[in-house]
C-alpha atoms as a PDB file:
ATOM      1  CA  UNK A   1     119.940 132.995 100.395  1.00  0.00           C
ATOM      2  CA  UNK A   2     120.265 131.485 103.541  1.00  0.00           C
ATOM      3  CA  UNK A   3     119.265 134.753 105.204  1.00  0.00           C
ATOM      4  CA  UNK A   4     115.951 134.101 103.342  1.00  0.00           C
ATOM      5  CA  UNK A   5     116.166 130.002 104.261  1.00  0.00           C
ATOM      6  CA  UNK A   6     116.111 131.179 107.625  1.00  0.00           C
ATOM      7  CA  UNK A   7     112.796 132.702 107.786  1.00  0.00           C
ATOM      8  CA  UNK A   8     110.837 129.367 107.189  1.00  0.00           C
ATOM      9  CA  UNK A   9     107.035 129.438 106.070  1.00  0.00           C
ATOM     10  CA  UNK A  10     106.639 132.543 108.404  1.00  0.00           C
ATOM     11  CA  UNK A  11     105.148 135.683 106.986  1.00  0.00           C
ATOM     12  CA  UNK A  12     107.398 138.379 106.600  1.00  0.00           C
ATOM     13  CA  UNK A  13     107.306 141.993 105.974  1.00  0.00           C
ATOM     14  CA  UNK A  14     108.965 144.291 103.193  1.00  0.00           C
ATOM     15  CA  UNK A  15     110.584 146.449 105.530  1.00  0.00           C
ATOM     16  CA  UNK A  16     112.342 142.872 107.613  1.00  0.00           C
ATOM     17  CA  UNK A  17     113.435 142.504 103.669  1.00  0.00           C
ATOM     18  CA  UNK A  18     114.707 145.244 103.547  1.00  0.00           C
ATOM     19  CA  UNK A  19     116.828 145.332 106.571  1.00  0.00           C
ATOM     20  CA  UNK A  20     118.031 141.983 104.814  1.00  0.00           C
ATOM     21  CA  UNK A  21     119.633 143.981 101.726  1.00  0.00           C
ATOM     22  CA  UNK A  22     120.510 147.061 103.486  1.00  0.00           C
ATOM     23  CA  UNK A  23     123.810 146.409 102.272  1.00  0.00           C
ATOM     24  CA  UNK A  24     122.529 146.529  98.163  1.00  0.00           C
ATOM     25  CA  UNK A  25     122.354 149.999  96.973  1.00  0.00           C
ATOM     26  CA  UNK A  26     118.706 149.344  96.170  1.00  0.00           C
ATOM     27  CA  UNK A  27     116.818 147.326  98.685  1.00  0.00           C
ATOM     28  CA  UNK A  28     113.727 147.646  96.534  1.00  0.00           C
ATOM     29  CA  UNK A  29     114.914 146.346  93.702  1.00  0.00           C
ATOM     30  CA  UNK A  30     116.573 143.513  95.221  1.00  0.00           C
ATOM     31  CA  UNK A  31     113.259 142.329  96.577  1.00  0.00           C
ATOM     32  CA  UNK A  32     111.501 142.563  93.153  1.00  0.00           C
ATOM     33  CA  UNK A  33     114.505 140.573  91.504  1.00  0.00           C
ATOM     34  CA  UNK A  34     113.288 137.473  94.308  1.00  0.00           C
ATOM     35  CA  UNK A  35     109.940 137.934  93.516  1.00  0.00           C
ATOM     36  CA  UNK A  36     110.328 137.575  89.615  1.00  0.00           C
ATOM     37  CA  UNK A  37     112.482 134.572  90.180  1.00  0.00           C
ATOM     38  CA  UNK A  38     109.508 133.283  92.754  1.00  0.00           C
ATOM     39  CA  UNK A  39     111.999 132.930  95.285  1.00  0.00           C
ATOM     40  CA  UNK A  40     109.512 135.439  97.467  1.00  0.00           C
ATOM     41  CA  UNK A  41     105.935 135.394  96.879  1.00  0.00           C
ATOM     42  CA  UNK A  42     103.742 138.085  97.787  1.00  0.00           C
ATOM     43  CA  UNK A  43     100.884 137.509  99.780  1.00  0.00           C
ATOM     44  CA  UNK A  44      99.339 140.977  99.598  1.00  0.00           C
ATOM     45  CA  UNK A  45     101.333 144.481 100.396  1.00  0.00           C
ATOM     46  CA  UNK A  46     103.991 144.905 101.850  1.00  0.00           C
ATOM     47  CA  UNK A  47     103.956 141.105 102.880  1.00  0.00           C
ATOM     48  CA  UNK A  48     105.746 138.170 101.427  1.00  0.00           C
ATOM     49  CA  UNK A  49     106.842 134.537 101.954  1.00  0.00           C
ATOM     50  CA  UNK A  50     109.789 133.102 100.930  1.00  0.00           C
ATOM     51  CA  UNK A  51     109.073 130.225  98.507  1.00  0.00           C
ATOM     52  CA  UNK A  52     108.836 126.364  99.620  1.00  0.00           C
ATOM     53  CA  UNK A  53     111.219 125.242  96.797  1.00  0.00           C
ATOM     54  CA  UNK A  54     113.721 127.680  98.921  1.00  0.00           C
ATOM     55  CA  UNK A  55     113.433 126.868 102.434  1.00  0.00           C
ATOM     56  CA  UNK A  56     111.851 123.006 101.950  1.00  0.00           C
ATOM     57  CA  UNK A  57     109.036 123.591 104.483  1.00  0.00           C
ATOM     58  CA  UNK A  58     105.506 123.198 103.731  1.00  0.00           C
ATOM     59  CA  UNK A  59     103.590 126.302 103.637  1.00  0.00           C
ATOM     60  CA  UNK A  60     101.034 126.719 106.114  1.00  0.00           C
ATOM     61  CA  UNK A  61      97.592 128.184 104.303  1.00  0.00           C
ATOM     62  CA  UNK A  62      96.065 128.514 107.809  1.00  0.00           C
ATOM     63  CA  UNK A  63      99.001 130.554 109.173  1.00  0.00           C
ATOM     64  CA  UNK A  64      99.252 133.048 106.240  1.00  0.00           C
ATOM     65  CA  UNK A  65      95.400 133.044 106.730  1.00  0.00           C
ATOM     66  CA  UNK A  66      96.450 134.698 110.156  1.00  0.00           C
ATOM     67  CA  UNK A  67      98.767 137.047 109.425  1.00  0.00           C
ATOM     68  CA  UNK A  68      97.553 138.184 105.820  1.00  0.00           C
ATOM     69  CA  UNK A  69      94.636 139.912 107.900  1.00  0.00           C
ATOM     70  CA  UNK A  70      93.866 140.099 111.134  1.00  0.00           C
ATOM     71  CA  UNK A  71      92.728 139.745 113.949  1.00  0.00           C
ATOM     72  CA  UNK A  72      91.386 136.480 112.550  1.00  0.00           C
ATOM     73  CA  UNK A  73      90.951 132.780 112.699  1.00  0.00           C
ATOM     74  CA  UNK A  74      90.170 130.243 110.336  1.00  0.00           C
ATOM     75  CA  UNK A  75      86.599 129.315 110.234  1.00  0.00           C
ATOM     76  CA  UNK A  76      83.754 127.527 108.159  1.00  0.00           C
ATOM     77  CA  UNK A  77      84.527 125.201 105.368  1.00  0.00           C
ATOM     78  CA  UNK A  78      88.330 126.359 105.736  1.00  0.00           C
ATOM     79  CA  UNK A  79      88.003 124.643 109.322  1.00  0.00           C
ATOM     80  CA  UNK A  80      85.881 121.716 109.228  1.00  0.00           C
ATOM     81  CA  UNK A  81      88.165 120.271 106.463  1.00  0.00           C
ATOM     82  CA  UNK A  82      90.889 121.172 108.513  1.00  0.00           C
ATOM     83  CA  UNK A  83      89.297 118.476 111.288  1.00  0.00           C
ATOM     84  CA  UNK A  84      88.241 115.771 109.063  1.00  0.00           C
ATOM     85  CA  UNK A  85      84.689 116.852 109.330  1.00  0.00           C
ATOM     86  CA  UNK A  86      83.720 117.339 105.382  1.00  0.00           C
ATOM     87  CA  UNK A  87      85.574 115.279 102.818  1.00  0.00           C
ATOM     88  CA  UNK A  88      85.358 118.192  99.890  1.00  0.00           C
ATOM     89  CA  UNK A  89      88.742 119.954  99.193  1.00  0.00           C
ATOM     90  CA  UNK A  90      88.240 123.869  99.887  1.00  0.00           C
ATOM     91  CA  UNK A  91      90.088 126.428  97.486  1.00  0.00           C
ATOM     92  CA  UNK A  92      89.207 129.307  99.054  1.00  0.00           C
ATOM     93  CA  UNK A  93      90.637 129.784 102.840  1.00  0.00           C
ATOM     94  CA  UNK A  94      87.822 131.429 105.118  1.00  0.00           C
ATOM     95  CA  UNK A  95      88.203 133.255 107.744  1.00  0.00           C
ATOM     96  CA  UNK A  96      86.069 135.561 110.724  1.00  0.00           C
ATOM     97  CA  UNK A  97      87.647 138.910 112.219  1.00  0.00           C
ATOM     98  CA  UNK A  98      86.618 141.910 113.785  1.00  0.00           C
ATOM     99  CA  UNK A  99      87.378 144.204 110.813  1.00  0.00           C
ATOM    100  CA  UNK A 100      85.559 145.071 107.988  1.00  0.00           C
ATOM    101  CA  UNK A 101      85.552 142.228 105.394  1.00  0.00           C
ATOM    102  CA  UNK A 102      87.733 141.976 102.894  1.00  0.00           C
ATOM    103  CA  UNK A 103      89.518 139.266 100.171  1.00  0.00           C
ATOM    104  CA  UNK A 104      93.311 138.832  99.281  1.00  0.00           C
ATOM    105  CA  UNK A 105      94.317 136.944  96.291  1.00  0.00           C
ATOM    106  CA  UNK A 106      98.094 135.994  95.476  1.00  0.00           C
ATOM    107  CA  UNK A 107      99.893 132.840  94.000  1.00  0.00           C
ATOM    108  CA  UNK A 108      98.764 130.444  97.135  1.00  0.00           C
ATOM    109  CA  UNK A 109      95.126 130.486  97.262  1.00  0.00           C
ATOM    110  CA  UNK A 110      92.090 133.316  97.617  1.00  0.00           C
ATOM    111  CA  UNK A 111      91.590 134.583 101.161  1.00  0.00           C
ATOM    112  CA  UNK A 112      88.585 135.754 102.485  1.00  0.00           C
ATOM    113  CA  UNK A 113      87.799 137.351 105.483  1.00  0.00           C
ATOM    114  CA  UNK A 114      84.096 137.620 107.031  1.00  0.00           C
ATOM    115  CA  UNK A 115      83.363 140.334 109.881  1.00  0.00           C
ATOM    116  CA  UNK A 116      81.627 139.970 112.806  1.00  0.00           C
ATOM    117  CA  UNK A 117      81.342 141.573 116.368  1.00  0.00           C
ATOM    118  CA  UNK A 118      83.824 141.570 118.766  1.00  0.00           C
ATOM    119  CA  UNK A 119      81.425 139.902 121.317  1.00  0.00           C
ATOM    120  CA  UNK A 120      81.024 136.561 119.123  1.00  0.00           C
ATOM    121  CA  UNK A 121      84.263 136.475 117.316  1.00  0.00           C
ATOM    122  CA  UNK A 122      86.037 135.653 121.113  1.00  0.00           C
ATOM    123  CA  UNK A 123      83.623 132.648 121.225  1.00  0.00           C
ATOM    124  CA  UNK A 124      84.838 128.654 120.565  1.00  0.00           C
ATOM    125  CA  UNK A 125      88.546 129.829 119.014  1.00  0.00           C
ATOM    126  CA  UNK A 126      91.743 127.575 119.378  1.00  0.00           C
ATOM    127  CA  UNK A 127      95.187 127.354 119.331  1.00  0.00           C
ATOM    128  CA  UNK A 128      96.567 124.225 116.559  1.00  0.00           C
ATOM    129  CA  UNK A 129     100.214 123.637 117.202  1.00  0.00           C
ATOM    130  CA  UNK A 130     102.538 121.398 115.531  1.00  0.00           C
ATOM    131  CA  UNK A 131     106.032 120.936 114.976  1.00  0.00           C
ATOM    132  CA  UNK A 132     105.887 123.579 112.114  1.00  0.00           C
ATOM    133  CA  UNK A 133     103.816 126.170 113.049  1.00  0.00           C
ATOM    134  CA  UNK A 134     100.651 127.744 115.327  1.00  0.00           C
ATOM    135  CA  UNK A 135      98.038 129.141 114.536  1.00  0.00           C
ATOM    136  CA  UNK A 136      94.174 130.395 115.062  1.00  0.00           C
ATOM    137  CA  UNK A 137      91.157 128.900 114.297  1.00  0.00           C
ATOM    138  CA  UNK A 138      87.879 127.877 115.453  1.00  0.00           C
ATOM    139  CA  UNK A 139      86.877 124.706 117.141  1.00  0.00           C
ATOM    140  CA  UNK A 140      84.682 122.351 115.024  1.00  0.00           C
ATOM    141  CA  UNK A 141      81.712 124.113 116.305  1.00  0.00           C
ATOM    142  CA  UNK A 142      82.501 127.483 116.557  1.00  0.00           C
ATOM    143  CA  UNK A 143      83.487 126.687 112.010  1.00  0.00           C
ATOM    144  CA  UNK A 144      80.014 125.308 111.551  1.00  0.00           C
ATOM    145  CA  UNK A 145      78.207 127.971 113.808  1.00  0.00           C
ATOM    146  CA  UNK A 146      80.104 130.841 111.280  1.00  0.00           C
ATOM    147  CA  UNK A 147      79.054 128.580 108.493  1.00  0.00           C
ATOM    148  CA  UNK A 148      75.358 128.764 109.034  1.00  0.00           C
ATOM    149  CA  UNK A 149      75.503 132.137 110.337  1.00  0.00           C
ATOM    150  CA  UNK A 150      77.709 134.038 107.994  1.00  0.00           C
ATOM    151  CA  UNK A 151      76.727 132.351 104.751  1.00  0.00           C
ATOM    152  CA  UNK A 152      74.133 134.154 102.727  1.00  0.00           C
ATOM    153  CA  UNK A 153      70.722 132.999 101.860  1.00  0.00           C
ATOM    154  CA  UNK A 154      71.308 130.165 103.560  1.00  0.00           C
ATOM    155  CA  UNK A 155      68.329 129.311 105.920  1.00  0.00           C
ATOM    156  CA  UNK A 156      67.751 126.040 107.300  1.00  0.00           C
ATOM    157  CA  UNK A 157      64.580 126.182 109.095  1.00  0.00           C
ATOM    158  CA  UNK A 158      63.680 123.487 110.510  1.00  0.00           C
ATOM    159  CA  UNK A 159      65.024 120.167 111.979  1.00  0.00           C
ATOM    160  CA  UNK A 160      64.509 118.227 109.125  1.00  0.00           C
ATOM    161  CA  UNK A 161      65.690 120.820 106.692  1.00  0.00           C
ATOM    162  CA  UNK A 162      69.058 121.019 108.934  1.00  0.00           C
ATOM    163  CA  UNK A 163      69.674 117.497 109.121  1.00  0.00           C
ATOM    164  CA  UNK A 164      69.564 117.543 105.297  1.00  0.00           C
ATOM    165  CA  UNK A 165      71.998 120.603 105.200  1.00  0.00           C
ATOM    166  CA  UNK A 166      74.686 118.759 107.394  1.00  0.00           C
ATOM    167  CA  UNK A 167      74.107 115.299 105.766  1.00  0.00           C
ATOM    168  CA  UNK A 168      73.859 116.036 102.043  1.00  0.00           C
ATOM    169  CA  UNK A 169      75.279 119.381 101.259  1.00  0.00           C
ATOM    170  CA  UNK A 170      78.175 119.381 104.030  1.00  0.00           C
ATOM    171  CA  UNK A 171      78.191 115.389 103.776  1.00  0.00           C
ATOM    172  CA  UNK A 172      79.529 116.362 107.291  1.00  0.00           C
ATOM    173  CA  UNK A 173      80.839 113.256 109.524  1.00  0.00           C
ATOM    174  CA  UNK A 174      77.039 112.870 111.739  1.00  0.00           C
ATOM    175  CA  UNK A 175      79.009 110.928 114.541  1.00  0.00           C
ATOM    176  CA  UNK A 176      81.093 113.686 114.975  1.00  0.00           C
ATOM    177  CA  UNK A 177      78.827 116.467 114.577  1.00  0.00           C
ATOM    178  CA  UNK A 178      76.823 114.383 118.104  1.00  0.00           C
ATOM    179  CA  UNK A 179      79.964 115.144 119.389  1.00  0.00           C
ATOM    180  CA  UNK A 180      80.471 118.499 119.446  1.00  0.00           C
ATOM    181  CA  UNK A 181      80.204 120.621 122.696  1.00  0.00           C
ATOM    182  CA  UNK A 182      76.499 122.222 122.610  1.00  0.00           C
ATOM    183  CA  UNK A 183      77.763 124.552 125.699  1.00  0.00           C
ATOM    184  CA  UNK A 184      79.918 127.055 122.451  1.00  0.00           C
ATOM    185  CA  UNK A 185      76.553 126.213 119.741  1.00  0.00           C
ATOM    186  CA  UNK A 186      74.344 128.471 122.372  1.00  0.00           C
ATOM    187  CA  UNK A 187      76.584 130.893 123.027  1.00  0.00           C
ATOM    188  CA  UNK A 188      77.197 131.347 119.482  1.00  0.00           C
ATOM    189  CA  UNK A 189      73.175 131.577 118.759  1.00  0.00           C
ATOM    190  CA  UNK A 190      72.738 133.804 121.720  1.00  0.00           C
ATOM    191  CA  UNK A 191      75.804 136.160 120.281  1.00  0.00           C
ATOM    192  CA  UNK A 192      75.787 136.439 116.431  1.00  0.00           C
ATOM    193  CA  UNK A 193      73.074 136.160 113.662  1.00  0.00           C
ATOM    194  CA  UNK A 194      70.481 134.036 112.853  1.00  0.00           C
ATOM    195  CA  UNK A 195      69.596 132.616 116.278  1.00  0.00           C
ATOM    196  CA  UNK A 196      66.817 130.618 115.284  1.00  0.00           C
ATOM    197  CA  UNK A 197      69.035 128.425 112.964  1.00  0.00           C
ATOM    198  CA  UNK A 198      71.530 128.060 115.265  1.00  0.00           C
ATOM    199  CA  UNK A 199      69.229 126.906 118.003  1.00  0.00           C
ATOM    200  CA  UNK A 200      68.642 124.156 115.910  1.00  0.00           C
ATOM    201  CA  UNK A 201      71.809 122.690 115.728  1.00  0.00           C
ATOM    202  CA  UNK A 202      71.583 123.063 119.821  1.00  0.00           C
ATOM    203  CA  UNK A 203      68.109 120.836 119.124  1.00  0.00           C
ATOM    204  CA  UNK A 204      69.812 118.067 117.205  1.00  0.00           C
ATOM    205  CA  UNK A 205      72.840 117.634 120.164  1.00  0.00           C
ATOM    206  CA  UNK A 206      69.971 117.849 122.442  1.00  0.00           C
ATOM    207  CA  UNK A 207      67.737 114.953 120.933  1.00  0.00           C
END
């Protein structure tokens, strides 16, 4: 067990597991013995985590998020709760990458990945460090830019229209949004989708 201990909140794979057990005349079976008794817990194939309750670290939703699927970063609602910038809890963890879409569910949350181009996914993304772990994600207004432009049927027009997106549907924090850089907000709207609603947000900063 402290083989498993070892590895942290860090992703691993089955065949790392495996080379754990080599020494068990089934490797296989040893695995799905730890995942019964939820000392592993599989994130999707071929992937798994060894529990919290084992290793007493925190599990990182952002850094699975990362290596569940990628390339990818955490992005829109996922994000801007992440920052402080909405107050509502999210319980699904978004994401943008460069392959097709797709959606992962497993015993920590529902992951879902959005695709875009190559050209506007390289736009606005950090790197979060702390003491337990690093990860990808986009800056506060790369999250909001994916948000608008990603999210379906969701057209706010004009100024007015935005402002009441942002204030009363996001209940977004307004004296940080008039922070936010408007230099990645254009690049974004001269990159990905809906261009016209993105300009707006570059509007609003611009007032």
């Amino acid at each position: 067990m402290d083989r498993l201990r070892q590895l942290g909140n860090t992703p691993v794979s089955y065949a790392v597991l495996k080379s754990l057990y080599s020494n068990y005349k089934s490797p296989r079976n040893k695995i799905a013995e730890l995942e019964n008794k939820h000392i592993l817990i599989r994130l999707k194939r071929g992937m798994y985590v060894v529990s919290p309750d084992m290793t007493g670290e925190l599990l990182s939703t952002e850094l699975l998020a990362n290596h569940i699927y990628g390339p990818s970063y955490i992005s829109m609602e996922t994000a801007l709760r992440f920052y402080g910038l909405i107050p509502e809890s999210v319980h699904i963890i978004k994401s943008m990458t460069t392959k097709r879409s797709r959606c992962f569910k497993n015993l920590i949350s529902v992951f879902d990945y959005i695709s875009c181009s190559d050209k506007y996914y390289s736009i606005g993304i950090r790197q979060i460090s702390d003491r337990r772990t690093t990860f990808l994600a986009a800056s506060p207004e790369k999250a909001l830019s994916d948000l608008i432009a990603f999210t379906p049927n969701l057209r706010p027009r004009f100024l007015k229209s935005m402002v009441s997106f942002l204030e009363e549907d996001l209940r977004m924090d307004m004296d940080e949004f008039y922070k936010m850089d408007v230099r990645i907000l254009r690049e974004c709207s001269l990159s990905g989708k809906k261009k016209n609603d993105l300009n707006l947000l570059v509007k609003l900063l611009q007032k």
